[in-house]
PDB file of N, CA and C in Angstrom:
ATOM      1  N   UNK A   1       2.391  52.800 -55.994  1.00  0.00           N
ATOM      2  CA  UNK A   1       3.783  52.592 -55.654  1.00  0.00           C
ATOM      3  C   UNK A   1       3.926  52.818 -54.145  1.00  0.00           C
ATOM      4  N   UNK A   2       4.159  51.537 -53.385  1.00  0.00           N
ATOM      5  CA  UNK A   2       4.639  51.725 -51.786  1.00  0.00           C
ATOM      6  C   UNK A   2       5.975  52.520 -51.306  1.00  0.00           C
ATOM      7  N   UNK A   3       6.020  52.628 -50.141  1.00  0.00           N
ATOM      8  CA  UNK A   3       7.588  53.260 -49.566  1.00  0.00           C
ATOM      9  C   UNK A   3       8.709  53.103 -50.517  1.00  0.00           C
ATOM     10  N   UNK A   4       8.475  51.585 -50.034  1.00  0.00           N
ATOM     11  CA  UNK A   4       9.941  50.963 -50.519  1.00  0.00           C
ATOM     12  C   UNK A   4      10.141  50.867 -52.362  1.00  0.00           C
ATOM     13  N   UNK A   5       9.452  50.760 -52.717  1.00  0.00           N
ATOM     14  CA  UNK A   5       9.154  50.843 -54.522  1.00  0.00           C
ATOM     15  C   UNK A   5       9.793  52.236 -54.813  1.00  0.00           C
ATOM     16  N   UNK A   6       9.153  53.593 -54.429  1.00  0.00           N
ATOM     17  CA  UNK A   6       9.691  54.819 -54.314  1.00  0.00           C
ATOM     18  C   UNK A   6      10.933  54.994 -54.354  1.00  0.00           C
ATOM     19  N   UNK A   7      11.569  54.492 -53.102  1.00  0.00           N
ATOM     20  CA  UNK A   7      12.874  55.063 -53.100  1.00  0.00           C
ATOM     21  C   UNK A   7      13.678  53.774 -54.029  1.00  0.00           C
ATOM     22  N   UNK A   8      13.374  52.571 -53.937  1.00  0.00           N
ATOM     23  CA  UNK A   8      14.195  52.020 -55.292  1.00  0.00           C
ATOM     24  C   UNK A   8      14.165  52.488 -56.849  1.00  0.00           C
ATOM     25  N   UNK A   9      13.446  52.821 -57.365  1.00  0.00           N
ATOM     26  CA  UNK A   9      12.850  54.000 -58.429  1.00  0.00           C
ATOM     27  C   UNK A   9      13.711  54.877 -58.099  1.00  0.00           C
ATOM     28  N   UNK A  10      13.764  55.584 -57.247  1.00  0.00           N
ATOM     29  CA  UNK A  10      14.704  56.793 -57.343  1.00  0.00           C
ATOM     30  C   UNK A  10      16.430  56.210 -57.286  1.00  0.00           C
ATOM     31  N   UNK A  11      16.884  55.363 -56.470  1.00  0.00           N
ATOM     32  CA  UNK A  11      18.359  54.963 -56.753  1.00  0.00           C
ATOM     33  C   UNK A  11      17.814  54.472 -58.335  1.00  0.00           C
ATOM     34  N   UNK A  12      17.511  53.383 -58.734  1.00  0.00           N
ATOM     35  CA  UNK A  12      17.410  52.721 -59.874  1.00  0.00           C
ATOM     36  C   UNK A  12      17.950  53.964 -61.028  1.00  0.00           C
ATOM     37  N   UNK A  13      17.384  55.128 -60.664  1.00  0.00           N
ATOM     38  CA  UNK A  13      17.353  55.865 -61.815  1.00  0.00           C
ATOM     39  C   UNK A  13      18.598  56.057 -61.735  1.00  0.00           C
ATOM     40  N   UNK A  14      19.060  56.814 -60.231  1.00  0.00           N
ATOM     41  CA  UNK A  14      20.335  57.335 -60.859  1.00  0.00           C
ATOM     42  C   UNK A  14      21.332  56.453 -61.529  1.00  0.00           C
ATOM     43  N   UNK A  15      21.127  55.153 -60.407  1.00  0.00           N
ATOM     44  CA  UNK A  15      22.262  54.109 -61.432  1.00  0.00           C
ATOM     45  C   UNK A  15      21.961  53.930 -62.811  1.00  0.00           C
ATOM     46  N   UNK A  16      20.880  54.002 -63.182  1.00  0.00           N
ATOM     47  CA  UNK A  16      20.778  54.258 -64.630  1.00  0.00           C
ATOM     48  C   UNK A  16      21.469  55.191 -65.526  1.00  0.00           C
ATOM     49  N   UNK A  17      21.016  56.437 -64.957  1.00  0.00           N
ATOM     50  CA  UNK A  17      21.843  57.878 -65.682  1.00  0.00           C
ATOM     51  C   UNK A  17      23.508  57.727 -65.730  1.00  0.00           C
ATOM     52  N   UNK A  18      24.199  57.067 -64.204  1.00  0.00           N
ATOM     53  CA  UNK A  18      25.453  56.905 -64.114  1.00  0.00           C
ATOM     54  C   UNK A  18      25.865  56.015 -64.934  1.00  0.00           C
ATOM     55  N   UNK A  19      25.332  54.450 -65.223  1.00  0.00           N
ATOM     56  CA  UNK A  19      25.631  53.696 -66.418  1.00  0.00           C
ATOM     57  C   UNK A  19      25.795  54.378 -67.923  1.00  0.00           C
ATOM     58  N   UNK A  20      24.593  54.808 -68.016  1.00  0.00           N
ATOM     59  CA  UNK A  20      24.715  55.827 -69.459  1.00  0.00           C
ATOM     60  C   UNK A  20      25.347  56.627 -69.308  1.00  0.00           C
ATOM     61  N   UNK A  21      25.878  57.380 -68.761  1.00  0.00           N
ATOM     62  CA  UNK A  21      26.870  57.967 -68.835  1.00  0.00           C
ATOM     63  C   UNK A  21      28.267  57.597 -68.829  1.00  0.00           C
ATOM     64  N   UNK A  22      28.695  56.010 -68.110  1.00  0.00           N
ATOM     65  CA  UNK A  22      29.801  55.392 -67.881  1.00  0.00           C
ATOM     66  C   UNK A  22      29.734  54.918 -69.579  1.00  0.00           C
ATOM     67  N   UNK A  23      28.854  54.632 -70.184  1.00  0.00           N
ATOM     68  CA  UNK A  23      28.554  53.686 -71.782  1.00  0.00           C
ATOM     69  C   UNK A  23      28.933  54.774 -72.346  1.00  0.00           C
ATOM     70  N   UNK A  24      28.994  56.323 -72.488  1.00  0.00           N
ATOM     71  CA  UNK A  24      29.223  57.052 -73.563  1.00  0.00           C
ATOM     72  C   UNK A  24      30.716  57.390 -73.333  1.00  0.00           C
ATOM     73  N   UNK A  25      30.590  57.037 -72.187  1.00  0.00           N
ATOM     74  CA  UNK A  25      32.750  57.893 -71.671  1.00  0.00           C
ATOM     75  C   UNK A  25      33.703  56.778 -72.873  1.00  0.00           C
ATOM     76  N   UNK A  26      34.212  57.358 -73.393  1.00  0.00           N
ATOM     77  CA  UNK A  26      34.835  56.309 -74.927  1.00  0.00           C
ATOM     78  C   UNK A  26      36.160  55.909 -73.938  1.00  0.00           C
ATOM     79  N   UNK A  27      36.463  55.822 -73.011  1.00  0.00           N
ATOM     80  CA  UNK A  27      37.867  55.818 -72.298  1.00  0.00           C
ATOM     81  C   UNK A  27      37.563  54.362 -71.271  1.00  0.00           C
ATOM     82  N   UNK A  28      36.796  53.691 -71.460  1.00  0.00           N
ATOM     83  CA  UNK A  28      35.907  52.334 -71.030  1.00  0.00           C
ATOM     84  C   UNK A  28      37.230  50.891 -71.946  1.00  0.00           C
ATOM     85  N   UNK A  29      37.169  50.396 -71.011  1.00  0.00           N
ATOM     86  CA  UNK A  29      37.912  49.049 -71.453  1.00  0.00           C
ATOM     87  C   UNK A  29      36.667  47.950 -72.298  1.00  0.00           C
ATOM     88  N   UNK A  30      37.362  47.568 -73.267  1.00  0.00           N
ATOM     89  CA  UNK A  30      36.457  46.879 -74.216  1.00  0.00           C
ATOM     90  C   UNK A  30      35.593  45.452 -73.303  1.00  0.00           C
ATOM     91  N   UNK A  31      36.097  45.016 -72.440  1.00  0.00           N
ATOM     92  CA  UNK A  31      35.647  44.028 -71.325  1.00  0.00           C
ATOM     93  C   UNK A  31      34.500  44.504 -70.507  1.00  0.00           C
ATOM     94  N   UNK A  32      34.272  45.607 -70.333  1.00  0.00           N
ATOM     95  CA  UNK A  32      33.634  46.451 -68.986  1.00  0.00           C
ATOM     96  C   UNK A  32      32.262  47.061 -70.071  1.00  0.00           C
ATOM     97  N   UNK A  33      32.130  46.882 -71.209  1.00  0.00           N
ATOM     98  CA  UNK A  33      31.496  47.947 -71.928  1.00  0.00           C
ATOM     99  C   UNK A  33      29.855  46.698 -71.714  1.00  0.00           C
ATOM    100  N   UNK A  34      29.913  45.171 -71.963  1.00  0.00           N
ATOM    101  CA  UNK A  34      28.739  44.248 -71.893  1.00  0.00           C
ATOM    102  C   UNK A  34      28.613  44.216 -70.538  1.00  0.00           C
ATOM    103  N   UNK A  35      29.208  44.461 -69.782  1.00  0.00           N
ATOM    104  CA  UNK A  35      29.299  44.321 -68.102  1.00  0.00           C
ATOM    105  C   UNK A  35      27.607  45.125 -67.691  1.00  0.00           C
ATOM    106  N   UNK A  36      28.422  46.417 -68.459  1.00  0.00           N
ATOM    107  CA  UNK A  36      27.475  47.816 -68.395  1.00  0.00           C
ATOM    108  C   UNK A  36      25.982  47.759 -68.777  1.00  0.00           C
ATOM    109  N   UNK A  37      26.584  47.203 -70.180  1.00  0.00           N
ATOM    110  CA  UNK A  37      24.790  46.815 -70.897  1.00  0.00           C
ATOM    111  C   UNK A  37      24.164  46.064 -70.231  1.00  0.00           C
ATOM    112  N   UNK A  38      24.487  45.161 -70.198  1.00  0.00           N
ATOM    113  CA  UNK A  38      23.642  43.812 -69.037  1.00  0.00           C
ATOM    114  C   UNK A  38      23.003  44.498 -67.887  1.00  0.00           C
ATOM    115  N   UNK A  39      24.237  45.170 -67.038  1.00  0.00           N
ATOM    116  CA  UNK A  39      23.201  45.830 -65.874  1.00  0.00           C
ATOM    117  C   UNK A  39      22.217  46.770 -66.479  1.00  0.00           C
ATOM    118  N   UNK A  40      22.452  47.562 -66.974  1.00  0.00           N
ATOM    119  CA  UNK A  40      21.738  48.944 -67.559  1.00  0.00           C
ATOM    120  C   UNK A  40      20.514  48.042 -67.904  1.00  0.00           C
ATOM    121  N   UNK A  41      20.303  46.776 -68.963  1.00  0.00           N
ATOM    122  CA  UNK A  41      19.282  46.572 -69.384  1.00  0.00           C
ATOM    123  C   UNK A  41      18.250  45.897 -67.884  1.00  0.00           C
ATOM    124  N   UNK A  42      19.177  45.338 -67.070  1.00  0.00           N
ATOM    125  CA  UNK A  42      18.505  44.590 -65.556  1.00  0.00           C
ATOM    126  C   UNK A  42      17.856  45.862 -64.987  1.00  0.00           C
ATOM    127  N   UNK A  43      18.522  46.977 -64.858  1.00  0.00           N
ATOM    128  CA  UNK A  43      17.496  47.766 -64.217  1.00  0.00           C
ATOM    129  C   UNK A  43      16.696  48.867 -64.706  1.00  0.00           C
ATOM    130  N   UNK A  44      17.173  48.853 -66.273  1.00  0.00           N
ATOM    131  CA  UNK A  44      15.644  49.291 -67.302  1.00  0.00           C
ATOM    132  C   UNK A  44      14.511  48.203 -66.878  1.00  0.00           C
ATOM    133  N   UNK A  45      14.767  47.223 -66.766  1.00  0.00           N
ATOM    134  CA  UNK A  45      13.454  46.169 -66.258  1.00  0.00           C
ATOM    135  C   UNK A  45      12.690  46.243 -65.612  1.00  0.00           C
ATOM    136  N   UNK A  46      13.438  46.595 -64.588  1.00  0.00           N
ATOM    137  CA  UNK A  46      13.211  46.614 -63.357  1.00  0.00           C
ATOM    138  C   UNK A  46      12.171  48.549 -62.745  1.00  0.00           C
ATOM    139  N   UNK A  47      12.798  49.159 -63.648  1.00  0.00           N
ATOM    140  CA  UNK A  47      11.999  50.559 -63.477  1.00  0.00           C
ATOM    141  C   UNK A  47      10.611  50.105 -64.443  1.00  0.00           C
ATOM    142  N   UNK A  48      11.047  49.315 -65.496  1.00  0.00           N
ATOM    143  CA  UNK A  48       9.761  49.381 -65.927  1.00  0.00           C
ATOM    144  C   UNK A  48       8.704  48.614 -65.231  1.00  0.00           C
ATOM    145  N   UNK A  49       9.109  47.670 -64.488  1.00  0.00           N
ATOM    146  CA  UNK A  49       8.205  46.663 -63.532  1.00  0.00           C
ATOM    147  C   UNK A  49       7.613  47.853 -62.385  1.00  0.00           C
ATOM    148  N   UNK A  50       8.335  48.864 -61.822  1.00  0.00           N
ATOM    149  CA  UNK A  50       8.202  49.516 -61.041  1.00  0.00           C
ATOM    150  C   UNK A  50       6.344  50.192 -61.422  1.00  0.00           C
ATOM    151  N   UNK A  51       7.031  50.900 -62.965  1.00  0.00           N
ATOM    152  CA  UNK A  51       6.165  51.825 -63.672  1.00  0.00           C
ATOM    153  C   UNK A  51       4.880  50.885 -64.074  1.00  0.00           C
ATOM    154  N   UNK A  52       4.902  50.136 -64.133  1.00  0.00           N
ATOM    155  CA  UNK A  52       3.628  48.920 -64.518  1.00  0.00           C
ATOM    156  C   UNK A  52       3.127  48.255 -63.542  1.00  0.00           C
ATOM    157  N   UNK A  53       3.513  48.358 -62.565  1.00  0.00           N
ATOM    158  CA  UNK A  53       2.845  47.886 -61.254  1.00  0.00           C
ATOM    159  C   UNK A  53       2.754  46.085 -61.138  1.00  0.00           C
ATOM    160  N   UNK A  54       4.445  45.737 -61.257  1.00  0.00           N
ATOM    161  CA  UNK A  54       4.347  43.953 -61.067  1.00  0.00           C
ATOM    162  C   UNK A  54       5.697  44.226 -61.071  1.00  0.00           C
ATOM    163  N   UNK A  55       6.433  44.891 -60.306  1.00  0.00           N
ATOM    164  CA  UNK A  55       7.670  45.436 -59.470  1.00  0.00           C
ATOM    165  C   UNK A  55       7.747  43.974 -58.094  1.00  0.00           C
ATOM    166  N   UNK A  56       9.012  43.464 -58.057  1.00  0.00           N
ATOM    167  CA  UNK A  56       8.689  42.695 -56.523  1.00  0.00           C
ATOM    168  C   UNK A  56       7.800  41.036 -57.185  1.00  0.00           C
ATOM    169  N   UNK A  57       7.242  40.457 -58.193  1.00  0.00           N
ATOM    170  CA  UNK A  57       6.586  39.234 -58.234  1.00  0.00           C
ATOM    171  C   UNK A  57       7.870  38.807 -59.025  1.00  0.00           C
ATOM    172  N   UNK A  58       7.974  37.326 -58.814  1.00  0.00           N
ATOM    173  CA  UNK A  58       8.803  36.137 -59.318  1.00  0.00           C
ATOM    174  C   UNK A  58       7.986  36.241 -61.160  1.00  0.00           C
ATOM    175  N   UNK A  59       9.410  36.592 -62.090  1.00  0.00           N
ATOM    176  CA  UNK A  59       8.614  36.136 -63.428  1.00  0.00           C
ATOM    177  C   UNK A  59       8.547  34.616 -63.626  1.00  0.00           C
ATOM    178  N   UNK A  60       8.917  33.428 -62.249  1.00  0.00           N
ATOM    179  CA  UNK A  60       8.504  32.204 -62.980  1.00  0.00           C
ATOM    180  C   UNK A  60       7.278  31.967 -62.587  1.00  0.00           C
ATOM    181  N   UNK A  61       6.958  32.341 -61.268  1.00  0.00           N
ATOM    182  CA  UNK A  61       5.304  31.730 -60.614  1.00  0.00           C
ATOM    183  C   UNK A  61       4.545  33.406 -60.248  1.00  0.00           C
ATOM    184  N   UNK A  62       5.061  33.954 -60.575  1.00  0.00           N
ATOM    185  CA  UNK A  62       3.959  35.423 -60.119  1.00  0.00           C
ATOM    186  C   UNK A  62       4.086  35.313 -58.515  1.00  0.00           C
ATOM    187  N   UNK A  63       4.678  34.729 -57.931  1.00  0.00           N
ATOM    188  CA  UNK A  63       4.490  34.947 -56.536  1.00  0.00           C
ATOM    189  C   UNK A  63       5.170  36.023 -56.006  1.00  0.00           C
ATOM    190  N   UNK A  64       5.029  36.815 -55.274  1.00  0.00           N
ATOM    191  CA  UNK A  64       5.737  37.949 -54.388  1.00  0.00           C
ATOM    192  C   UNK A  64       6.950  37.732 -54.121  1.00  0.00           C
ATOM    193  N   UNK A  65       8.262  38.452 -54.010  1.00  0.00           N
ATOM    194  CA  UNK A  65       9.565  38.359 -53.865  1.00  0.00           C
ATOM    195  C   UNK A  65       9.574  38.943 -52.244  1.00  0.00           C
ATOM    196  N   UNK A  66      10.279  38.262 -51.359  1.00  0.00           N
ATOM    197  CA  UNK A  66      10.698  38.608 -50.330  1.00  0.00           C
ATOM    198  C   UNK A  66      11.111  40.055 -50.143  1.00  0.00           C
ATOM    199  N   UNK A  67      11.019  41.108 -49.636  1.00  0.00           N
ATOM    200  CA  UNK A  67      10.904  42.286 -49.482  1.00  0.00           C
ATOM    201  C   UNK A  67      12.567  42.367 -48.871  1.00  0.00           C
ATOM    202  N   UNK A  68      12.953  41.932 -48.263  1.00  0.00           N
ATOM    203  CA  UNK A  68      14.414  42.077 -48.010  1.00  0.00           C
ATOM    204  C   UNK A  68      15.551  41.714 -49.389  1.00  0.00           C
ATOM    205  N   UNK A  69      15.247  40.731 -50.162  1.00  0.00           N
ATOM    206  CA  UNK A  69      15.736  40.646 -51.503  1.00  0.00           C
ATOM    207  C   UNK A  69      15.584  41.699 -52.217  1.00  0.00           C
ATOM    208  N   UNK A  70      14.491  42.466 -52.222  1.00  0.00           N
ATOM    209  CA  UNK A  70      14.334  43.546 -52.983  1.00  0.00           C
ATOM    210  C   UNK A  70      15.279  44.464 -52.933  1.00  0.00           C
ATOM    211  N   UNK A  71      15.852  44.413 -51.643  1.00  0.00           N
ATOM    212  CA  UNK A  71      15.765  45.693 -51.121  1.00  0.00           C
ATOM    213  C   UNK A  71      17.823  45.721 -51.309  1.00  0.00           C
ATOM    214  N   UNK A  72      18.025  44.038 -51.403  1.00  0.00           N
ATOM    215  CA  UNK A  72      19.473  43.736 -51.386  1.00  0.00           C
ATOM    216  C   UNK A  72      19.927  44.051 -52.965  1.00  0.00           C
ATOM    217  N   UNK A  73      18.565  43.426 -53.765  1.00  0.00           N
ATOM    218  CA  UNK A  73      18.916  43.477 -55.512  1.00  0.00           C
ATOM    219  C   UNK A  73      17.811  43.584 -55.953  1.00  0.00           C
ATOM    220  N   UNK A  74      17.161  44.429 -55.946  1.00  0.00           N
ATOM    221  CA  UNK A  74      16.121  45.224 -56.627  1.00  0.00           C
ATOM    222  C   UNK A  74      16.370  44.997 -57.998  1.00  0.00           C
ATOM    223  N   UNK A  75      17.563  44.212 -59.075  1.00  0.00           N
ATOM    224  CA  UNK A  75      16.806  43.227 -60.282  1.00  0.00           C
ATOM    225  C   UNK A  75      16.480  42.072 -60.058  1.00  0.00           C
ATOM    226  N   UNK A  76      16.323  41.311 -58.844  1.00  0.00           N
ATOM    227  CA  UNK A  76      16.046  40.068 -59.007  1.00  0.00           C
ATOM    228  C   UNK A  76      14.809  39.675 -59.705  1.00  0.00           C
ATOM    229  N   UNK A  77      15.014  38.685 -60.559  1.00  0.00           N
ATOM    230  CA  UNK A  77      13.989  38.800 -61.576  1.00  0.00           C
ATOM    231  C   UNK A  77      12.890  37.456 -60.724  1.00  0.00           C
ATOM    232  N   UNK A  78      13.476  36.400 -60.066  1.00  0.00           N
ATOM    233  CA  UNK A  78      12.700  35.084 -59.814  1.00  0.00           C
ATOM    234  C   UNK A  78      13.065  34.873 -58.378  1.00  0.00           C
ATOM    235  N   UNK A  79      12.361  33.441 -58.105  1.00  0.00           N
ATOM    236  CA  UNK A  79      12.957  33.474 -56.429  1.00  0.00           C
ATOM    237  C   UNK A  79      14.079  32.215 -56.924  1.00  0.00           C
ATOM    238  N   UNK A  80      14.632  31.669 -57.917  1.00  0.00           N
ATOM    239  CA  UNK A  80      15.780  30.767 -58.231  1.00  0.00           C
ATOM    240  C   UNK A  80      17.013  31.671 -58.018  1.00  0.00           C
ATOM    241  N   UNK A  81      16.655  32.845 -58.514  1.00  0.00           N
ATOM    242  CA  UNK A  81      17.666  33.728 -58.728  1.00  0.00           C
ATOM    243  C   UNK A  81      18.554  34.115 -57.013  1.00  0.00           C
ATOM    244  N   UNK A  82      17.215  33.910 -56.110  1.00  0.00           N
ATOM    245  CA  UNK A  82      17.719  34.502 -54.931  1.00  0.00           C
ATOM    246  C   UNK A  82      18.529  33.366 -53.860  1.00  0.00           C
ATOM    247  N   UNK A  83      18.224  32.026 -54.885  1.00  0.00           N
ATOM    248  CA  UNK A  83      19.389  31.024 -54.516  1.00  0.00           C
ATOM    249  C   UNK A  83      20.716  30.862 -55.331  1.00  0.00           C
ATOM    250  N   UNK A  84      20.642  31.667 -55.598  1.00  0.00           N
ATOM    251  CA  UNK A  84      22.434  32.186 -56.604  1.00  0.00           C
ATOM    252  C   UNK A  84      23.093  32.995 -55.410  1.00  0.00           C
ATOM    253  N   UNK A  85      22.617  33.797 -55.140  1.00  0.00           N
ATOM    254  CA  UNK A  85      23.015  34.962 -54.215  1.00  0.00           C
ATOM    255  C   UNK A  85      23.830  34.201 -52.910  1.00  0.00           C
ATOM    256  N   UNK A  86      23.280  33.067 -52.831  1.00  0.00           N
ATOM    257  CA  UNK A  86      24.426  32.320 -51.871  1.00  0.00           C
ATOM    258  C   UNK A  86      25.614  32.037 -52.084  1.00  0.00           C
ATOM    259  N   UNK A  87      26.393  32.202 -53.108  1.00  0.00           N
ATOM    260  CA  UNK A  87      27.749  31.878 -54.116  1.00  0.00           C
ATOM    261  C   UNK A  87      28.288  33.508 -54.319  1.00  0.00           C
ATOM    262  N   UNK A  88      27.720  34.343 -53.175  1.00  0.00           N
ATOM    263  CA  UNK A  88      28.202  35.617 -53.303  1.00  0.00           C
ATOM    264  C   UNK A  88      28.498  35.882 -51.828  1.00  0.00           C
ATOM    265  N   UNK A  89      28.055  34.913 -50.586  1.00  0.00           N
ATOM    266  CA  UNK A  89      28.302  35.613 -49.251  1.00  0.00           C
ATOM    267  C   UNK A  89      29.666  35.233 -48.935  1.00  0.00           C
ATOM    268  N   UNK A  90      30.187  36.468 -48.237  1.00  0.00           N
ATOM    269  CA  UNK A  90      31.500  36.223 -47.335  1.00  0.00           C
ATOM    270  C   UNK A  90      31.268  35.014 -47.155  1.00  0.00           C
ATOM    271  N   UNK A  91      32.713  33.992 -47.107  1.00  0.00           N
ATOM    272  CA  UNK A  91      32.793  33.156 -46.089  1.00  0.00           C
ATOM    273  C   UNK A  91      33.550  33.500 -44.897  1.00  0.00           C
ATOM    274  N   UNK A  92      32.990  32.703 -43.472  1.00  0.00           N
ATOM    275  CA  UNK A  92      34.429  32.903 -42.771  1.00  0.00           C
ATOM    276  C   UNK A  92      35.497  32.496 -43.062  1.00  0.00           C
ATOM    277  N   UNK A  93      36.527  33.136 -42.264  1.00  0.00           N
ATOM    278  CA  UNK A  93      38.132  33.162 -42.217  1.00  0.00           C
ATOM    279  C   UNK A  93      38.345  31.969 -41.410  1.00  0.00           C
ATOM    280  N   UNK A  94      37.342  31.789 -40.107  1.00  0.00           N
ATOM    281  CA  UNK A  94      37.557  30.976 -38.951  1.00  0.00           C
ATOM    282  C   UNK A  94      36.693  29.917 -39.490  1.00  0.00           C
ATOM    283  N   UNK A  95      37.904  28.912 -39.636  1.00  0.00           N
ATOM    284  CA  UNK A  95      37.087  27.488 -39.672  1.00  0.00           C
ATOM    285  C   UNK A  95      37.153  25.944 -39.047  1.00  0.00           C
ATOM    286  N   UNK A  96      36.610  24.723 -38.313  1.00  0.00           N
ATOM    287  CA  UNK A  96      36.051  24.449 -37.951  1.00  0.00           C
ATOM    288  C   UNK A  96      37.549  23.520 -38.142  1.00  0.00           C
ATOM    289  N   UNK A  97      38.162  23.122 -38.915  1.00  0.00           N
ATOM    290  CA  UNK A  97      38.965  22.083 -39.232  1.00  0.00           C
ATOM    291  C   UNK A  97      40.316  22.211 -38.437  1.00  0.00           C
ATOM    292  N   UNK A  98      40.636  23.598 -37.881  1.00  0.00           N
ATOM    293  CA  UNK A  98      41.840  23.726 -37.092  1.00  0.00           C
ATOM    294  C   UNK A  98      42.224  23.201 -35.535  1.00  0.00           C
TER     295      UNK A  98
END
């Protein structure tokens, strides 16, 4: 396990413990409760990729994941996935048409 593997392992966990713990609080809106599972199960994955040593490779081609992706979403599971992530950046305010 490198630097950067380490300390994602260690956040990973806590967001783990904090999810399970957000899943048992019974005071959770019925909407928010699959929200929870979904992540919780993305970064059970993801610790276990850690713990098995194939943490960081694309599950479609085995190729290595960009180390800055990791580091943005440490579940990214593929490198398709890390062309989604574009439908999440700020846009500007200032635009070109005025």
């Amino acid at each position: 396990m490198n630097a950067l593997q380490e300390q994602l392992f260690w956040e990973l966990r806590k967001t783990q413990v904090e999810l399970l713990r957000s899943l048992k609080n019974k005071h959770q809106d019925d909407w928010l409760i699959p929200i929870l599972q979904d992540e919780l199960a993305d970064i059970s994955s993801a610790i276990y990729k850690i713990e098995h040593g194939n943490f960081g490779q694309c599950e479609m081609s085995g190729e290595p994941l960009p180390e800055y992706l990791l580091k943005i979403m440490p579940t990214i599971k593929s490198s398709k996935d890390s062309d989604d992530l574009e439908n999440y950046y700020r846009k500007p305010i200032i635009s070109g048409f005025y």
